[in-house]
C-alpha atoms as a PDB file:
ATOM      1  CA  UNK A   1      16.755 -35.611  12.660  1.00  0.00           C
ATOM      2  CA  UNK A   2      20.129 -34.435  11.036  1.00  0.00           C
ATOM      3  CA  UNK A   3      22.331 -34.847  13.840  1.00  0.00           C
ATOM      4  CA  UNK A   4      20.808 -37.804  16.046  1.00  0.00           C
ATOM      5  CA  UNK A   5      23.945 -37.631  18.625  1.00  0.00           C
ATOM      6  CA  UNK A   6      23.936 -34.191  18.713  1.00  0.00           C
ATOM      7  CA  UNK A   7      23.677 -32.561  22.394  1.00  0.00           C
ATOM      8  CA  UNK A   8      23.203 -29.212  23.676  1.00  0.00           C
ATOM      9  CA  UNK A   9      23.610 -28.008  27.024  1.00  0.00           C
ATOM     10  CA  UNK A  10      22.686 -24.539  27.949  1.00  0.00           C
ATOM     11  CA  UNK A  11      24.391 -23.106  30.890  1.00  0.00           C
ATOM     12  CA  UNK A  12      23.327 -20.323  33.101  1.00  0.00           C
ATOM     13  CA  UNK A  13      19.812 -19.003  34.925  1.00  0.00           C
ATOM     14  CA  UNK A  14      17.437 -16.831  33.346  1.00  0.00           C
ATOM     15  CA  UNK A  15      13.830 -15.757  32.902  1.00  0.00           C
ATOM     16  CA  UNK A  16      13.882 -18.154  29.943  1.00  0.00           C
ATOM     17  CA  UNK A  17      14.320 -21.334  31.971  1.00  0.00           C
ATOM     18  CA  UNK A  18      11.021 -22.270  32.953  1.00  0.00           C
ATOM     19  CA  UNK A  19      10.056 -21.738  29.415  1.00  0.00           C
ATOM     20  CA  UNK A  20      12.719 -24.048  28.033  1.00  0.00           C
ATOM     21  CA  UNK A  21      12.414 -26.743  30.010  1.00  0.00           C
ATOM     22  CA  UNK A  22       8.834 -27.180  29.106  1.00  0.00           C
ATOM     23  CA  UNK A  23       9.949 -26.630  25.046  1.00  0.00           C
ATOM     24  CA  UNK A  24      12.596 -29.494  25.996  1.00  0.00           C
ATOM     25  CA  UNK A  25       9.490 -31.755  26.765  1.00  0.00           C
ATOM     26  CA  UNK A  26       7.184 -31.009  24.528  1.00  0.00           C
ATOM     27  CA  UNK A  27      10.130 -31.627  21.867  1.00  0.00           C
ATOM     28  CA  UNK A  28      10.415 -35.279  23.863  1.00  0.00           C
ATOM     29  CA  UNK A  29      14.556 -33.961  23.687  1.00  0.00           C
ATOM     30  CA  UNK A  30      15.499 -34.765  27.531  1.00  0.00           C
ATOM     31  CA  UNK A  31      18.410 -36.726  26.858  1.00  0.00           C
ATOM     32  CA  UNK A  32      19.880 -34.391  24.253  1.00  0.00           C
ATOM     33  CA  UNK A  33      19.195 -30.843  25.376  1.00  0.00           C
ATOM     34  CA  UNK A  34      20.510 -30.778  29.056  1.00  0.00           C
ATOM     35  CA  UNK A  35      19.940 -27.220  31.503  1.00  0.00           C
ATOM     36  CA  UNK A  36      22.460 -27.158  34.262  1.00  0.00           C
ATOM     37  CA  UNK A  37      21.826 -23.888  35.000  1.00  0.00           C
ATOM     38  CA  UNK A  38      24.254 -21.759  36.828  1.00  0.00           C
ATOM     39  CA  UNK A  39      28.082 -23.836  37.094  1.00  0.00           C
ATOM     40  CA  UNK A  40      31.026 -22.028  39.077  1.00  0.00           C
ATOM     41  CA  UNK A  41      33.505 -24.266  37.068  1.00  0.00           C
ATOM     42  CA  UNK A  42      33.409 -23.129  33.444  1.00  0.00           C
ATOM     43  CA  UNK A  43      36.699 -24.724  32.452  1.00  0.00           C
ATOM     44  CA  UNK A  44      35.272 -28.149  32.914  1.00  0.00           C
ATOM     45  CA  UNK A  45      32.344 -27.017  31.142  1.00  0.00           C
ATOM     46  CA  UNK A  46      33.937 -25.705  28.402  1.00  0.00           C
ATOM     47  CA  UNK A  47      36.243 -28.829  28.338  1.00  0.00           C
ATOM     48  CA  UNK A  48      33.383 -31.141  27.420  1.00  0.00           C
ATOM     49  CA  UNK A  49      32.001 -29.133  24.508  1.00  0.00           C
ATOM     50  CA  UNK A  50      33.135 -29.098  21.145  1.00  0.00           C
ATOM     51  CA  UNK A  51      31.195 -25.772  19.737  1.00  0.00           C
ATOM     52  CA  UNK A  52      30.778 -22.766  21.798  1.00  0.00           C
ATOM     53  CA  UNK A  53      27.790 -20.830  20.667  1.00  0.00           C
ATOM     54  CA  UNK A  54      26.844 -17.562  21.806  1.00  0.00           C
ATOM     55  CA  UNK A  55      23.838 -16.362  20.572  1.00  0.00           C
ATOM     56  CA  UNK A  56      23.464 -12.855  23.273  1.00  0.00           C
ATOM     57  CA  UNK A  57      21.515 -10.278  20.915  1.00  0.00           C
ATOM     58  CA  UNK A  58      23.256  -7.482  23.649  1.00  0.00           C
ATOM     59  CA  UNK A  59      26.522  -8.384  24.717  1.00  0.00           C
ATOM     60  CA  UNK A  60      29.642  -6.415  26.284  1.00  0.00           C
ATOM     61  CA  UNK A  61      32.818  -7.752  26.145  1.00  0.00           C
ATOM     62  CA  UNK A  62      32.461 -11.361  26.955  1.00  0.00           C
ATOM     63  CA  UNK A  63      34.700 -13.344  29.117  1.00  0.00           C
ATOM     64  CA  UNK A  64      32.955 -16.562  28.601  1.00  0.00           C
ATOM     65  CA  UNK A  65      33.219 -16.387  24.991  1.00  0.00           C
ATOM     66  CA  UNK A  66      37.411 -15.544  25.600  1.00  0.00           C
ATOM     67  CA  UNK A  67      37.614 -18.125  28.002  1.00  0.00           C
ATOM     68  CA  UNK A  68      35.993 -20.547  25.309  1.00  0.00           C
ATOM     69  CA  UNK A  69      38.327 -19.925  22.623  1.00  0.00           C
ATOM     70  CA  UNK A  70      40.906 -19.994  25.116  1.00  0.00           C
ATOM     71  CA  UNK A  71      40.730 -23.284  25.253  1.00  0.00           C
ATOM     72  CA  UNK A  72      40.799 -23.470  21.488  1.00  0.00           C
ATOM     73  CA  UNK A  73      36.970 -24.311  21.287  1.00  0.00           C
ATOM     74  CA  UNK A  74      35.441 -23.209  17.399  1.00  0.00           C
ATOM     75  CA  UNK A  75      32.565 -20.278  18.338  1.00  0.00           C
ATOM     76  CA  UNK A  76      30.140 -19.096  16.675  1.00  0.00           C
ATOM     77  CA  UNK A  77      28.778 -15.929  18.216  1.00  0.00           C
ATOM     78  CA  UNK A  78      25.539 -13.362  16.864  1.00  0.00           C
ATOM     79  CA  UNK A  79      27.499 -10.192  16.231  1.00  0.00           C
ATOM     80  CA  UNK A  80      25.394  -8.117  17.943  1.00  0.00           C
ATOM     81  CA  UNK A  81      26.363  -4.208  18.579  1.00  0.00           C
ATOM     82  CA  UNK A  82      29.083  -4.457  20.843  1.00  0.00           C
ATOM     83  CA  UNK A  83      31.303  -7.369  22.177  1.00  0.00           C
ATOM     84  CA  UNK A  84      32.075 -10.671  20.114  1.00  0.00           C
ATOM     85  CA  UNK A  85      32.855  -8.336  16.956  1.00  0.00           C
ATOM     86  CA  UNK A  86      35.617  -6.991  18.758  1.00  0.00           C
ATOM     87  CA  UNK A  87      36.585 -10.097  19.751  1.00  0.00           C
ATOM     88  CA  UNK A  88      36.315 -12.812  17.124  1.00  0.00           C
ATOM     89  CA  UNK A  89      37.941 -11.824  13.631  1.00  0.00           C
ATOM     90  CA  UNK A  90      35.109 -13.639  11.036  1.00  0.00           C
ATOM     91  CA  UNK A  91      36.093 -16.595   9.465  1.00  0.00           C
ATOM     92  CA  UNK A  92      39.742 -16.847  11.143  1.00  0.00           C
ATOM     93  CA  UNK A  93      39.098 -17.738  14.432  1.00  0.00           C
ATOM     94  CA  UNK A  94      35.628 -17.898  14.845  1.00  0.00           C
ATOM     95  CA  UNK A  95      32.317 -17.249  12.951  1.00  0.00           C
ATOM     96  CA  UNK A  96      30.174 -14.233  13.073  1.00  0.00           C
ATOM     97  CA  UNK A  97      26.755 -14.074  11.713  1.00  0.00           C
ATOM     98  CA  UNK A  98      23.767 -11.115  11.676  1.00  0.00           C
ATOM     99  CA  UNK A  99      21.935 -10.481  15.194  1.00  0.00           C
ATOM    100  CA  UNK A 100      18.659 -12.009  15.143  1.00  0.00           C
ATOM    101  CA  UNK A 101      19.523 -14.372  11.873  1.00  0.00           C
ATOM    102  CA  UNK A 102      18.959 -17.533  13.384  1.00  0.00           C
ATOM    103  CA  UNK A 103      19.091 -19.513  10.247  1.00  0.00           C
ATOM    104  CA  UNK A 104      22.689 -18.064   9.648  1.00  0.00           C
ATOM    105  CA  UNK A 105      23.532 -19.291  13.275  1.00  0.00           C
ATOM    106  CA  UNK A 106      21.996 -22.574  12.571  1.00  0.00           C
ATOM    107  CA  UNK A 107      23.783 -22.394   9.173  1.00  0.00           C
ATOM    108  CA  UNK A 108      27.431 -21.643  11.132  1.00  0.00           C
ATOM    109  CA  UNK A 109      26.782 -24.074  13.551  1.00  0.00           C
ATOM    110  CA  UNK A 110      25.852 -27.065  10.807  1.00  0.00           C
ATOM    111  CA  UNK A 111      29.298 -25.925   8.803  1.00  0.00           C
ATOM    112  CA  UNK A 112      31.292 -26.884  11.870  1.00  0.00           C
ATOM    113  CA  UNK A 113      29.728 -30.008  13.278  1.00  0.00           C
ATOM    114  CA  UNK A 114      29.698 -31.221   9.271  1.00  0.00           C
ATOM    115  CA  UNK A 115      33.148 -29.580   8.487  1.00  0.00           C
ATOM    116  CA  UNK A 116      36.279 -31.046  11.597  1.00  0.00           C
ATOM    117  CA  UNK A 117      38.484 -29.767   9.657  1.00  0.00           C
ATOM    118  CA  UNK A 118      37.737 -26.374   9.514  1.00  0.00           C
ATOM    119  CA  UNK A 119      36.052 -26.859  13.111  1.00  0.00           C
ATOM    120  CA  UNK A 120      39.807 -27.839  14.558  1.00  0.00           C
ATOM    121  CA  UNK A 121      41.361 -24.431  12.445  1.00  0.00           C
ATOM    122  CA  UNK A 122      38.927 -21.863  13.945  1.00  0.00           C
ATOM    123  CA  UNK A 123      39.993 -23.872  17.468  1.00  0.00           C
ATOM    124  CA  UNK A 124      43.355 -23.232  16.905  1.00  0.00           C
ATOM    125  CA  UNK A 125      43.145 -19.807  15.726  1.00  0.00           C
ATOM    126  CA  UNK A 126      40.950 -19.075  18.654  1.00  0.00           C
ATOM    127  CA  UNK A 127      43.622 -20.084  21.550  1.00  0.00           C
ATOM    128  CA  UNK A 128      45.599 -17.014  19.998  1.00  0.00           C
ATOM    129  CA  UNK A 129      43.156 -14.968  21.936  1.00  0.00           C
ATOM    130  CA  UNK A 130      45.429 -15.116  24.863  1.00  0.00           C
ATOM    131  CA  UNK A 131      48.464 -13.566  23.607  1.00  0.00           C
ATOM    132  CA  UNK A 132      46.204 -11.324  21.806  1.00  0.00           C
ATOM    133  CA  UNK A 133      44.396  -9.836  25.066  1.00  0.00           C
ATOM    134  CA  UNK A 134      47.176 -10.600  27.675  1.00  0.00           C
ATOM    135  CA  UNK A 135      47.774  -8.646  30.595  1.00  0.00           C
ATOM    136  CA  UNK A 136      51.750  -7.902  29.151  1.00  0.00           C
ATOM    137  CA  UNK A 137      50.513  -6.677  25.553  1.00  0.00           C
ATOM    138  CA  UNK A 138      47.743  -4.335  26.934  1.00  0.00           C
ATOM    139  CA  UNK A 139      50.467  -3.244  29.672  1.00  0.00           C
ATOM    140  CA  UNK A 140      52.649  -2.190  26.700  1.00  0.00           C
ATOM    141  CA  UNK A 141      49.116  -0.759  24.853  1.00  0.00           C
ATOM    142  CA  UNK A 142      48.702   1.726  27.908  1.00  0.00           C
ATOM    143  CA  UNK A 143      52.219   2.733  28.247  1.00  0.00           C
ATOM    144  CA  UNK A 144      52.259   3.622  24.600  1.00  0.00           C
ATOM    145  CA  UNK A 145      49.240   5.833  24.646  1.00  0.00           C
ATOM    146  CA  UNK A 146      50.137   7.670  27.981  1.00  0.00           C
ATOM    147  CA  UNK A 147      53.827   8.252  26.540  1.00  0.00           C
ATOM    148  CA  UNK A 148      51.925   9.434  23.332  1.00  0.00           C
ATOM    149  CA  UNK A 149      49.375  12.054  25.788  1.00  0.00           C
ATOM    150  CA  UNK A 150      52.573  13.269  27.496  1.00  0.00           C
ATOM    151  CA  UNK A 151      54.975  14.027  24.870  1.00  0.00           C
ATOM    152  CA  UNK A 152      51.818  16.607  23.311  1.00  0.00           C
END
């Protein structure tokens, strides 16, 4: 095993559950792969992780995965058609990798657990993501554009 204290917990509900939790025993991993399921605290949560992963292969714009870096957590996310492209910039504060590549996730995910340093940079770079999607900037965003419409 290459990372013996490793643990993942998987939060949420799904039709995937059922299915997991019996992979989970069959893999004898019950102390190190935990399912919570559905939490209505997700800053706590996210407070006890050190990676957030997202691996969605259809995603909009997600709020979990802000509210992860947020709190200057390193992601990793599957940069599937719409969503964590838009909101992670590759390599500067977070890591992107093909949809459906699961070896590049697993890849990603190994470079950060074996790498702190980098892991703390992308974490750092990543709490930028609330000045860069505050509620002032895109004020400013929407006045530009409708002055812009207008003054055609």
């Amino acid at each position: 095993m290459k990372y013996p204290d490793l643990q993942l917990t998987i939060w949420g509900e799904g039709p995937e559950r059922e299915a997991l939790a019996k992979l989970i025993e069959q893999k004898n991993s019950r102390g190190r792969v935990r399912l919570p399921g559905k939490v209505e605290d997700v800053d706590s949560c996210l407070s006890e992780a050190d990676i957030f992963v997202l691996p969605s292969l259809v995603e909009g714009f997600s709020m979990v995965l802000c509210e992860a870096m947020a709190v200057g957590l390193p992601v990793v996310s599957f940069d599937c058609p719409s969503g964590p492209g838009d909101i992670i910039t590759h390599g500067k504060d977070g890591m992107l990798v093909p949809t459906k590549d699961v070896q590049a996730l697993v890849e990603a995910v190994s470079k950060l657990i074996e790498n702190p340093t980098e892991c703390e940079r992308l974490g750092k770079e990543a709490k930028r993501i609330v000045e860069r999607f505050s509620i002032q900037k895109a004020t400013n965003e929407f006045e530009e554009l409708f002055e812009r419409v207008v003054s055609q």
